[in-house]
N, C-alpha and C. Protein backbone atom coordinates (compact mmCIF):
# COMPACT_ATOMS: atom_id res chain seq x y z
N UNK A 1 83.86 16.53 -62.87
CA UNK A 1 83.30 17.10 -64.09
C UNK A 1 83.18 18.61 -63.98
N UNK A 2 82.72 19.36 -62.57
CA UNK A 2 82.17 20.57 -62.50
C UNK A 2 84.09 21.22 -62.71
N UNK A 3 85.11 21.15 -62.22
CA UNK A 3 86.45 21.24 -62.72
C UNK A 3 86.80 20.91 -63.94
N UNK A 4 86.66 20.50 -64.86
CA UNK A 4 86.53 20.24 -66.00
C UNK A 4 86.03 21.21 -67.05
N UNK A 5 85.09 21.51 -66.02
CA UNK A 5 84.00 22.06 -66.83
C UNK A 5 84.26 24.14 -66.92
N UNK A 6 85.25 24.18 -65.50
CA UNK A 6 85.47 25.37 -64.78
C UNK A 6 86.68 25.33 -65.90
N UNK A 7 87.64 24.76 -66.18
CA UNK A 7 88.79 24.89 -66.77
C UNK A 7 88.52 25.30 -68.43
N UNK A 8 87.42 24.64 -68.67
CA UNK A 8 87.34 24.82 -70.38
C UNK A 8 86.72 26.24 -70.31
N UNK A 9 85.47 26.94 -69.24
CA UNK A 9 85.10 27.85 -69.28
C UNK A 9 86.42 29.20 -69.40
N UNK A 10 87.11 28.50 -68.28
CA UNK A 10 88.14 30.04 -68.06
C UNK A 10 89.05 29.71 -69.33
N UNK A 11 89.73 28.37 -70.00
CA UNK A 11 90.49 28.62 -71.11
C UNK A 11 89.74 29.20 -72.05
N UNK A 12 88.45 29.48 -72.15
CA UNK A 12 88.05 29.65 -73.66
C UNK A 12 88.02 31.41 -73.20
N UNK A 13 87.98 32.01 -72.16
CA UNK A 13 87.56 33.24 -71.69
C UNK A 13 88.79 33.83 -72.05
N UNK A 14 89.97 33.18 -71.66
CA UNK A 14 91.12 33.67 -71.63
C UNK A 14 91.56 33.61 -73.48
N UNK A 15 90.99 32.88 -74.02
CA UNK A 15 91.23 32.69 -75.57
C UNK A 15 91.06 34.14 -75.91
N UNK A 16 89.52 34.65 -75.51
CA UNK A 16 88.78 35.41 -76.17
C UNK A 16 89.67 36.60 -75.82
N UNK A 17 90.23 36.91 -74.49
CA UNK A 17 91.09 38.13 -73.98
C UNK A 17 92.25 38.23 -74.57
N UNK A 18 92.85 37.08 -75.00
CA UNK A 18 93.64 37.44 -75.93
C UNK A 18 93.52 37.66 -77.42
N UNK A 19 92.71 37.23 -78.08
CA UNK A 19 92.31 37.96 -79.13
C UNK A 19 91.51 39.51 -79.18
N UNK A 20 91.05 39.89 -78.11
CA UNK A 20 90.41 41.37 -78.31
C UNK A 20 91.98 41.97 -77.70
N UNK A 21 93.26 41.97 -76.99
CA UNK A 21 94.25 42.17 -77.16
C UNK A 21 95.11 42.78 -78.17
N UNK A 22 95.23 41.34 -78.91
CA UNK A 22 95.85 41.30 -80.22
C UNK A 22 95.50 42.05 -81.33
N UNK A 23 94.34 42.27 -81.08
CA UNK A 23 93.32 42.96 -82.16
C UNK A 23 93.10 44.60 -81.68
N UNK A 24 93.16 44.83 -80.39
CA UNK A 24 92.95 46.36 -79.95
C UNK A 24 94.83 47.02 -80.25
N UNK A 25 95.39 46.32 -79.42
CA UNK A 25 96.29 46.89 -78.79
C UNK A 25 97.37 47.47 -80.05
N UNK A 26 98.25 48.32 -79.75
CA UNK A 26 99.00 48.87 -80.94
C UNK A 26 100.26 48.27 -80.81
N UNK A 27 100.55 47.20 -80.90
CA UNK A 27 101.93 46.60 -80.40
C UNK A 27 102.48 45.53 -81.37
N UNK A 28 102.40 45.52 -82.80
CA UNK A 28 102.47 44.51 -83.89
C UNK A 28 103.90 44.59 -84.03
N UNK A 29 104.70 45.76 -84.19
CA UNK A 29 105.83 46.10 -84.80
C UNK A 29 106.42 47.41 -83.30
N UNK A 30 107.03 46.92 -82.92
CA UNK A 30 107.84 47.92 -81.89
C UNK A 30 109.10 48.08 -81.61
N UNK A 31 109.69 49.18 -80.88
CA UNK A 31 111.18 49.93 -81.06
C UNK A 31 111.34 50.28 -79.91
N UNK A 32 112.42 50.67 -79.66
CA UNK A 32 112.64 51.81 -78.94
C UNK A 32 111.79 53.01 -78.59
N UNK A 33 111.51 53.64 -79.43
CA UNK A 33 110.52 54.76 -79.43
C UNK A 33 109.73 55.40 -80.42
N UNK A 34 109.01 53.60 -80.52
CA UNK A 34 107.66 53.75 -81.65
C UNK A 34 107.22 52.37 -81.46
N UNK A 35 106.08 52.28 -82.28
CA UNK A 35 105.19 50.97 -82.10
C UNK A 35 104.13 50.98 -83.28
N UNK A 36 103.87 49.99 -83.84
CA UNK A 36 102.64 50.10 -84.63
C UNK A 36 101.93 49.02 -85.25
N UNK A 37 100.68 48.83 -85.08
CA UNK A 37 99.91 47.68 -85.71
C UNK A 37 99.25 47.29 -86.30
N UNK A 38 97.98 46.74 -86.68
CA UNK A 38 97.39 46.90 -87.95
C UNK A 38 96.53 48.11 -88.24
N UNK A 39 96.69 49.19 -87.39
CA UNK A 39 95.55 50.52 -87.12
C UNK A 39 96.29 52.23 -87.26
N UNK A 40 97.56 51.61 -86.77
CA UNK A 40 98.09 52.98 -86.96
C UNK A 40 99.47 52.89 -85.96
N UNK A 41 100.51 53.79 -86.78
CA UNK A 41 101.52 53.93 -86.78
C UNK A 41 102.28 54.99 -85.35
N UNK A 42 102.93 54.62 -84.54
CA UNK A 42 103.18 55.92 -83.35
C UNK A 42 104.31 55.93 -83.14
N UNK A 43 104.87 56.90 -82.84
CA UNK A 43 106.64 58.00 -82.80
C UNK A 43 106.65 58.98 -81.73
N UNK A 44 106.94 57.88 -80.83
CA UNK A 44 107.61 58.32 -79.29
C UNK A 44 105.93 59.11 -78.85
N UNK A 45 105.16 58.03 -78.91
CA UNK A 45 103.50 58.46 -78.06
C UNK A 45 102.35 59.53 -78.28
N UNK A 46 103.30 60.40 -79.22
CA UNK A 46 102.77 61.52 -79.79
C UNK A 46 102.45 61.43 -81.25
N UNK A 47 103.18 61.16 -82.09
CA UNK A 47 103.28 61.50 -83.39
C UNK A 47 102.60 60.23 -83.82
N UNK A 48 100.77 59.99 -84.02
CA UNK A 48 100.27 58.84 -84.57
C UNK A 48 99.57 59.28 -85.62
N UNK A 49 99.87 57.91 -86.52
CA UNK A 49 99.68 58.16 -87.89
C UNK A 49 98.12 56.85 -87.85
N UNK A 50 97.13 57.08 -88.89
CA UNK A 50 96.16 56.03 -88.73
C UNK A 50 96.69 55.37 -89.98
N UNK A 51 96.41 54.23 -90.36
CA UNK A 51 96.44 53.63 -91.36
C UNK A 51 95.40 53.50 -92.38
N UNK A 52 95.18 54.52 -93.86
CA UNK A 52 94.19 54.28 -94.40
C UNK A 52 94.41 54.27 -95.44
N UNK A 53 93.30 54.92 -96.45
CA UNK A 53 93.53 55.21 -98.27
C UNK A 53 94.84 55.29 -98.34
N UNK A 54 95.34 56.15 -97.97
CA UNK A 54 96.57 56.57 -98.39
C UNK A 54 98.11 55.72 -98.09
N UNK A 55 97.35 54.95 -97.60
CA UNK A 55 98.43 53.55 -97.20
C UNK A 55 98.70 52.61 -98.43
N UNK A 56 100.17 53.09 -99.02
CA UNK A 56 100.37 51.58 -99.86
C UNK A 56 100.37 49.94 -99.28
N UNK A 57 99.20 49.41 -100.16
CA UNK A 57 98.97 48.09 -99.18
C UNK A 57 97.90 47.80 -98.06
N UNK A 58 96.89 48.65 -98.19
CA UNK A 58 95.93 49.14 -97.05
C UNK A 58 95.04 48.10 -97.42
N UNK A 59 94.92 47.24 -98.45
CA UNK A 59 93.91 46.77 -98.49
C UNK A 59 94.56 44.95 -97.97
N UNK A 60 95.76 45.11 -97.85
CA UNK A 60 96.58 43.74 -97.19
C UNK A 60 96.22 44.35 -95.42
N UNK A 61 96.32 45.39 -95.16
CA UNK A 61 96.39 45.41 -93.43
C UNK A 61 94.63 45.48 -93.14
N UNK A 62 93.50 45.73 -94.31
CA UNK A 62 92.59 45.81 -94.20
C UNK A 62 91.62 44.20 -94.14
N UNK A 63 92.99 43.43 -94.55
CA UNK A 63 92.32 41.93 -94.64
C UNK A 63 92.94 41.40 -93.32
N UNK A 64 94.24 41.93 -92.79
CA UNK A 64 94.45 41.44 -91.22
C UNK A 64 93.41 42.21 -90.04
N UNK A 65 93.08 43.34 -90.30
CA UNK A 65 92.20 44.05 -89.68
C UNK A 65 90.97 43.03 -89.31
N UNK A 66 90.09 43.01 -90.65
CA UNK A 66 88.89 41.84 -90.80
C UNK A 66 89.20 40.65 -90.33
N UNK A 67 90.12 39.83 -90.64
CA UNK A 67 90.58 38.29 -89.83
C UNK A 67 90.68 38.58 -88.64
N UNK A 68 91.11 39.38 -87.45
CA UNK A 68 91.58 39.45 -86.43
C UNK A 68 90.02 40.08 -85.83
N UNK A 69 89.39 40.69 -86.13
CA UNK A 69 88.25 41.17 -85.70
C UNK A 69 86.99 39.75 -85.68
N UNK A 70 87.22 39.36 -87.23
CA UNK A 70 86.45 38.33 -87.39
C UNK A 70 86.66 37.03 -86.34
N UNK A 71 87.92 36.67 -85.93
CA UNK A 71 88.64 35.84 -85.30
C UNK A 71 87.56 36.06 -83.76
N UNK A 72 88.20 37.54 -83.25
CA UNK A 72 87.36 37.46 -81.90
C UNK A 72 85.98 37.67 -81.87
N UNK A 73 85.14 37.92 -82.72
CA UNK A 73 83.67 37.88 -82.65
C UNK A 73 83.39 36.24 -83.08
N UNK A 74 83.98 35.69 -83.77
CA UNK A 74 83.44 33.95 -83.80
C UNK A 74 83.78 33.21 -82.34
N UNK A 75 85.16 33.77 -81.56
CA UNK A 75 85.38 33.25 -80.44
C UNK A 75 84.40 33.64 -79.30
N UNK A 76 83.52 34.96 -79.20
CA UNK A 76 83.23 35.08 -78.44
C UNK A 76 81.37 34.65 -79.02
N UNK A 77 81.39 34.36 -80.27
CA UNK A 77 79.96 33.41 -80.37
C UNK A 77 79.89 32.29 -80.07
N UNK A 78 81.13 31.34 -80.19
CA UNK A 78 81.22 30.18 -79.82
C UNK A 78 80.97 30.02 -77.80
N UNK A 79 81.34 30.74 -77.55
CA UNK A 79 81.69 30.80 -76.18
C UNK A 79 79.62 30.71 -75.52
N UNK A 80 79.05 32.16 -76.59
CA UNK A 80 77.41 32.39 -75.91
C UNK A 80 76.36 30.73 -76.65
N UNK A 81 77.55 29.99 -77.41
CA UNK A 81 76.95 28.63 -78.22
C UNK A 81 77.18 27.88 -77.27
N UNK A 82 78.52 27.41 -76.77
CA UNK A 82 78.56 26.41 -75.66
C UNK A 82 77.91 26.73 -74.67
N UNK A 83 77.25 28.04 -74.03
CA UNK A 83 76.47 28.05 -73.25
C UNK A 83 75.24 27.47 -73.01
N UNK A 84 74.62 28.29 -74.29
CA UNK A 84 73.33 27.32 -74.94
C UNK A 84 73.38 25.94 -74.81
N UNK A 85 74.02 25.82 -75.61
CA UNK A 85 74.51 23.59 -75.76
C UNK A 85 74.70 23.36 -74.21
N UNK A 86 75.39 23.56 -73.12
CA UNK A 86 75.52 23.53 -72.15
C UNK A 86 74.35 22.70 -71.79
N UNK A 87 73.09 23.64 -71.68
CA UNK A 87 71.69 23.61 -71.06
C UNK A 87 70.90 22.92 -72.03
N UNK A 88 70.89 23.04 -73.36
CA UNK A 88 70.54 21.95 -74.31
C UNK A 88 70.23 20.95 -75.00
N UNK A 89 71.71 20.63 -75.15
CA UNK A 89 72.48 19.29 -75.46
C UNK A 89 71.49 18.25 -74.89
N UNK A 90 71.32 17.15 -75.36
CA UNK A 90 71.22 16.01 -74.23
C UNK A 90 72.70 15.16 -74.07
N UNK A 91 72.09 14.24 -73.33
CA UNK A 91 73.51 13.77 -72.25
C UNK A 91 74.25 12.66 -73.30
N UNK A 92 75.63 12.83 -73.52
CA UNK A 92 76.23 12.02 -74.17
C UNK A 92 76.26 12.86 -75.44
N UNK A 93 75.80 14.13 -75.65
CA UNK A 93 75.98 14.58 -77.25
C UNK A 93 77.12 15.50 -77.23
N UNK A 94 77.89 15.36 -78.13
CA UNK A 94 78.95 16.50 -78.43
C UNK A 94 78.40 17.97 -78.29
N UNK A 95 79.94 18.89 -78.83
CA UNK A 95 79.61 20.45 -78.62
C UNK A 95 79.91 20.53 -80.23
N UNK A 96 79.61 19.72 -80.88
CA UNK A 96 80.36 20.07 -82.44
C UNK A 96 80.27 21.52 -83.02
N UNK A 97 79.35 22.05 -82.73
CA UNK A 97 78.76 23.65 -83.17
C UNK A 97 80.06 24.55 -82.72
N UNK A 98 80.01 24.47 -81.69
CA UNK A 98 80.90 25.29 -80.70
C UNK A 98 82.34 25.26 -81.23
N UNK A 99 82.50 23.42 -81.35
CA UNK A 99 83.59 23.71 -81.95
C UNK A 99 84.44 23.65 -83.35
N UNK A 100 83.31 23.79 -83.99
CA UNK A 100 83.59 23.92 -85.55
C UNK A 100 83.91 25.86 -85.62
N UNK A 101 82.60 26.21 -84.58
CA UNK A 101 83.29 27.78 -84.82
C UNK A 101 84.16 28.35 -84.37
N UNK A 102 84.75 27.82 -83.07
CA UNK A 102 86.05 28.27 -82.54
C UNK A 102 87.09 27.81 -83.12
N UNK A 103 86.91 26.80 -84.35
CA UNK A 103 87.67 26.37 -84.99
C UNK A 103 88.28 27.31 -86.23
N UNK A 104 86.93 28.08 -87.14
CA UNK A 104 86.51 28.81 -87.85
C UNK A 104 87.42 30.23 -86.92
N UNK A 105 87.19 30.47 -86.19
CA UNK A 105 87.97 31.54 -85.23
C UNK A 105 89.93 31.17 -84.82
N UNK A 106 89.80 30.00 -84.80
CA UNK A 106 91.13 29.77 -85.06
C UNK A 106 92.23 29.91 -86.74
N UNK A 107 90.93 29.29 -87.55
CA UNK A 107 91.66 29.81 -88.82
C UNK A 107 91.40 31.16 -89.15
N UNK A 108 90.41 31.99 -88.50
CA UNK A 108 90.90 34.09 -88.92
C UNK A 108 91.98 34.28 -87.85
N UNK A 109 92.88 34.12 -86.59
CA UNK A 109 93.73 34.60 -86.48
C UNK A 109 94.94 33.82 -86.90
N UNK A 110 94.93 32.42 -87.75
CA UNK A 110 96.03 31.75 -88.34
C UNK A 110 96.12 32.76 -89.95
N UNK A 111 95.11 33.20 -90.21
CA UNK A 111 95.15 33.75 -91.59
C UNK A 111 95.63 35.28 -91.35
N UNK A 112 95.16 35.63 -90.27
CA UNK A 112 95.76 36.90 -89.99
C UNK A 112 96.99 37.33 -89.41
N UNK A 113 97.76 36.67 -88.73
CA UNK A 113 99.00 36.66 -88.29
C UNK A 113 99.77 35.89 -89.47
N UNK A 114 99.68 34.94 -90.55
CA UNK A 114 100.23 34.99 -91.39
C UNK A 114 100.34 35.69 -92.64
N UNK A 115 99.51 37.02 -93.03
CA UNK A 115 99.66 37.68 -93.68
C UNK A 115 100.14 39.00 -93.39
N UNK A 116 100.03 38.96 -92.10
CA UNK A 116 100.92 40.33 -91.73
C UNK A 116 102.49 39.68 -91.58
N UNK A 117 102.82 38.45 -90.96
CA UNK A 117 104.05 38.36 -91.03
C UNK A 117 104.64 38.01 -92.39
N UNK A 118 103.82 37.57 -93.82
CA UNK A 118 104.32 37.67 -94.97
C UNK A 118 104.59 38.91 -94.94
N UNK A 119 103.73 39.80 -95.03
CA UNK A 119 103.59 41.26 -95.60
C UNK A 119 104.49 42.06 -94.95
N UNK A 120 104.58 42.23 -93.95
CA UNK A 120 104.90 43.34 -92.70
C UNK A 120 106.61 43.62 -93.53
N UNK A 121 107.45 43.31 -94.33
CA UNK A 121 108.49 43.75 -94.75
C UNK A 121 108.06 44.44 -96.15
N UNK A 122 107.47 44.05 -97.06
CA UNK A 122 107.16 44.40 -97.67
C UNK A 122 105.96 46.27 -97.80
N UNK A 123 105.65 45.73 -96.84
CA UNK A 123 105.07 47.21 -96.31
C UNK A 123 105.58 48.21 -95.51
N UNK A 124 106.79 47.66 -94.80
CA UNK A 124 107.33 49.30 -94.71
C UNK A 124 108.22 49.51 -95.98
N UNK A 125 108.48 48.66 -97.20
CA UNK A 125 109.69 49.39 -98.15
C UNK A 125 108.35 49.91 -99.09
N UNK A 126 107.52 49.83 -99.23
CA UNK A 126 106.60 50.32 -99.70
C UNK A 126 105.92 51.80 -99.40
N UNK A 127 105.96 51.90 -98.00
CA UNK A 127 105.59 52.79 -97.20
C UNK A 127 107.09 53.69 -96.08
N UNK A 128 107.58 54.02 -97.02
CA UNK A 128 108.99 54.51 -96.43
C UNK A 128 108.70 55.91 -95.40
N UNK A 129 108.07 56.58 -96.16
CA UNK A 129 107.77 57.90 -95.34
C UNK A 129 106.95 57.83 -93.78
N UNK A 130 106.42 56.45 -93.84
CA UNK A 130 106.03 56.24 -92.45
C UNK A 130 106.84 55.10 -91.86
N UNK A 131 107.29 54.29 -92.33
CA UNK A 131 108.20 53.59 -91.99
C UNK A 131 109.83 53.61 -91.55
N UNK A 132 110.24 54.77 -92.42
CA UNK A 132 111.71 55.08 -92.55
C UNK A 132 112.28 54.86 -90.95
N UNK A 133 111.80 55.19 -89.84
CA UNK A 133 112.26 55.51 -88.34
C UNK A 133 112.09 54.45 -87.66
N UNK A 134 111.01 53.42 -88.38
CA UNK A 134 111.08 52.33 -87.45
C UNK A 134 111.06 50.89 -88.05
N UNK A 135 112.25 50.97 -89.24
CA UNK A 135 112.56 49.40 -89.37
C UNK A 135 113.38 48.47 -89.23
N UNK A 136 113.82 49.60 -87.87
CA UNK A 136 115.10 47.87 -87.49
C UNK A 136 114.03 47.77 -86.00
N UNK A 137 112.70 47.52 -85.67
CA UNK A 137 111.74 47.19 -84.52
C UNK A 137 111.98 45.32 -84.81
N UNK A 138 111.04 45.02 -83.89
CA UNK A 138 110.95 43.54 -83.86
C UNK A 138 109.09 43.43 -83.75
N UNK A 139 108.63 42.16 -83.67
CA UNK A 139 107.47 42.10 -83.60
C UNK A 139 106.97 41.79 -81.92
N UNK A 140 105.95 42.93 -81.93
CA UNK A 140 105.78 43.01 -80.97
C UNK A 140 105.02 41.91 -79.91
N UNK A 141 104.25 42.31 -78.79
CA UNK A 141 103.85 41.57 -77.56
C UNK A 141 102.33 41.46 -78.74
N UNK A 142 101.61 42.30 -79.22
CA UNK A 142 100.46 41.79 -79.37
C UNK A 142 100.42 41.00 -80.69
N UNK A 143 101.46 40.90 -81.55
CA UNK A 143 101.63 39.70 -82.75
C UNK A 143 101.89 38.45 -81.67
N UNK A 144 102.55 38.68 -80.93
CA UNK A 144 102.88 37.30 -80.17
C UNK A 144 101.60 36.42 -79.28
N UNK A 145 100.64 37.75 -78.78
CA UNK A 145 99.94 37.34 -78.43
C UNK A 145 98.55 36.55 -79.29
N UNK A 146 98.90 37.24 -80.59
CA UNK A 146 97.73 36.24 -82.00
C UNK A 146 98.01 34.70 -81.98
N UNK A 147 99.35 35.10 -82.09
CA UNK A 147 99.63 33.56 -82.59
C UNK A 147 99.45 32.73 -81.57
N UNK A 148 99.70 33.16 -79.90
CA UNK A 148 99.16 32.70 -78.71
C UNK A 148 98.03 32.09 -78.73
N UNK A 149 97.13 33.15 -79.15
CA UNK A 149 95.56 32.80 -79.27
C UNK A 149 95.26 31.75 -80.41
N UNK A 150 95.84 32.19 -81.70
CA UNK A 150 95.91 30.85 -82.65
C UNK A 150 96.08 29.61 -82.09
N UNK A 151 97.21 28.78 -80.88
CA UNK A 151 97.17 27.89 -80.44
C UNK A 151 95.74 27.88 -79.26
N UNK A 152 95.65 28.58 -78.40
CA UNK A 152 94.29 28.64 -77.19
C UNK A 152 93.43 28.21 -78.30
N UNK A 153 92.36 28.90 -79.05
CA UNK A 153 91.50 28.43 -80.08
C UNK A 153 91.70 27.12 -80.63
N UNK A 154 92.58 27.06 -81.89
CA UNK A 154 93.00 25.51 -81.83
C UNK A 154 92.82 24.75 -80.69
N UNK A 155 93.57 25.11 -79.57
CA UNK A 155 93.24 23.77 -78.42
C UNK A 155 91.89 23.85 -77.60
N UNK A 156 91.07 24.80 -77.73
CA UNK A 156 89.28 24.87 -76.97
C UNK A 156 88.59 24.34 -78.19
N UNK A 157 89.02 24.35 -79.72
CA UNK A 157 88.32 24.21 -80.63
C UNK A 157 88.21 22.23 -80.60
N UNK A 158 89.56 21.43 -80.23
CA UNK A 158 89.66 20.38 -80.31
C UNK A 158 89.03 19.66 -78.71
N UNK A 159 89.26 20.72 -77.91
CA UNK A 159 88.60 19.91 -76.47
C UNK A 159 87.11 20.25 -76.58
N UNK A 160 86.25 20.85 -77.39
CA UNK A 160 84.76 21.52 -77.76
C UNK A 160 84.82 19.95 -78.68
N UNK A 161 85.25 19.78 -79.15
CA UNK A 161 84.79 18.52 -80.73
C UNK A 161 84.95 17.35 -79.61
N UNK A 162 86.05 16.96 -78.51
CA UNK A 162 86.21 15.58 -77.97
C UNK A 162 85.19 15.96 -76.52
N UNK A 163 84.49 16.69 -76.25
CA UNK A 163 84.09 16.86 -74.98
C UNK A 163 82.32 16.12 -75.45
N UNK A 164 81.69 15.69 -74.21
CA UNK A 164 80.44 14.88 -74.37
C UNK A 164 79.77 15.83 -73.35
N UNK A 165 78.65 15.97 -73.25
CA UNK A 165 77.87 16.17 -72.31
C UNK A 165 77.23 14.95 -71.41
N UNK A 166 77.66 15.79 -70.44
CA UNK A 166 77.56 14.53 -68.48
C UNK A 166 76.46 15.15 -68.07
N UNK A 167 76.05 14.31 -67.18
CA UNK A 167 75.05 14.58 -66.32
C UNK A 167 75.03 15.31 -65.22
């Protein structure tokens, strides 16, 4: 059980590291020599642009912004909940709390990695003057790493709902 118990701790830790990742790092859309993600735009390490008012569409990267933020602050409440419940719980009762919200944390980075990958074409022909240099990129390590975390969450959210408390 105490292995069991060690494995769900470090998967859910590792959930959470990849969502403050995905969410910090500037790596959504990358090139050769540029990169950029839901925060701001960069041209060869120097030349960074932030993403704001003046962004056609700011209020679409302002709703992946919020999901992806929202995503890792529910993951990392769920995490200080199963603690609680941990010590709590009595014996034989589920973590349902825990995992209704890591669940809730799984659908802000499913909602957020699918609206940037709707959007993300549509916003550089929109946004040409910051875009023009970097739209033949691919999607980068930290989009890959959302959708990563979209599955980790999903799967701590479903082993949190089937897990019982032991003695």
């Amino acid at each position: 059980m105490l292995v069991l118990l060690a494995f769900i701790i470090v998967f859910h830790i590792t959930s959470a590291a990849l969502l403050f990742v995905a969410t910090i790092d500037n790596a959504w859309w990358v090139g050769s020599d540029f990169f950029a993600d839901v925060w701001r735009i960069c041209i060869n390490d120097t030349n960074c642009t932030e993403i704001g008012d003046k962004f056609v569409g700011y209020p679409t990267m302002q709703a992946v912004q919020a999901t992806m933020i929202l995503s890792t602050i529910l993951c990392c409440i769920a995490f200080l909940i199963f603690l609680l419940q941990l010590f709590r719980l009595k014996q034989g009762e589920r973590f349902v709390l825990t995992s209704i919200i890591q669940l809730l944390s799984c659908l802000s980075v499913l909602i957020a990695a699918s609206i940037y990958t709707d959007q993300r074409q549509e916003l550089h022909k929109q946004n040409q003057g910051l875009y023009d240099q970097i739209s033949d990129g691919t999607y980068g390590y930290s989009f890959i790493l959302a959708w990563v975390a979209f599955a980790f969450t999903f799967i701590s959210g479903l082993m949190y709902l089937i897990l019982r408390k032991r003695k």
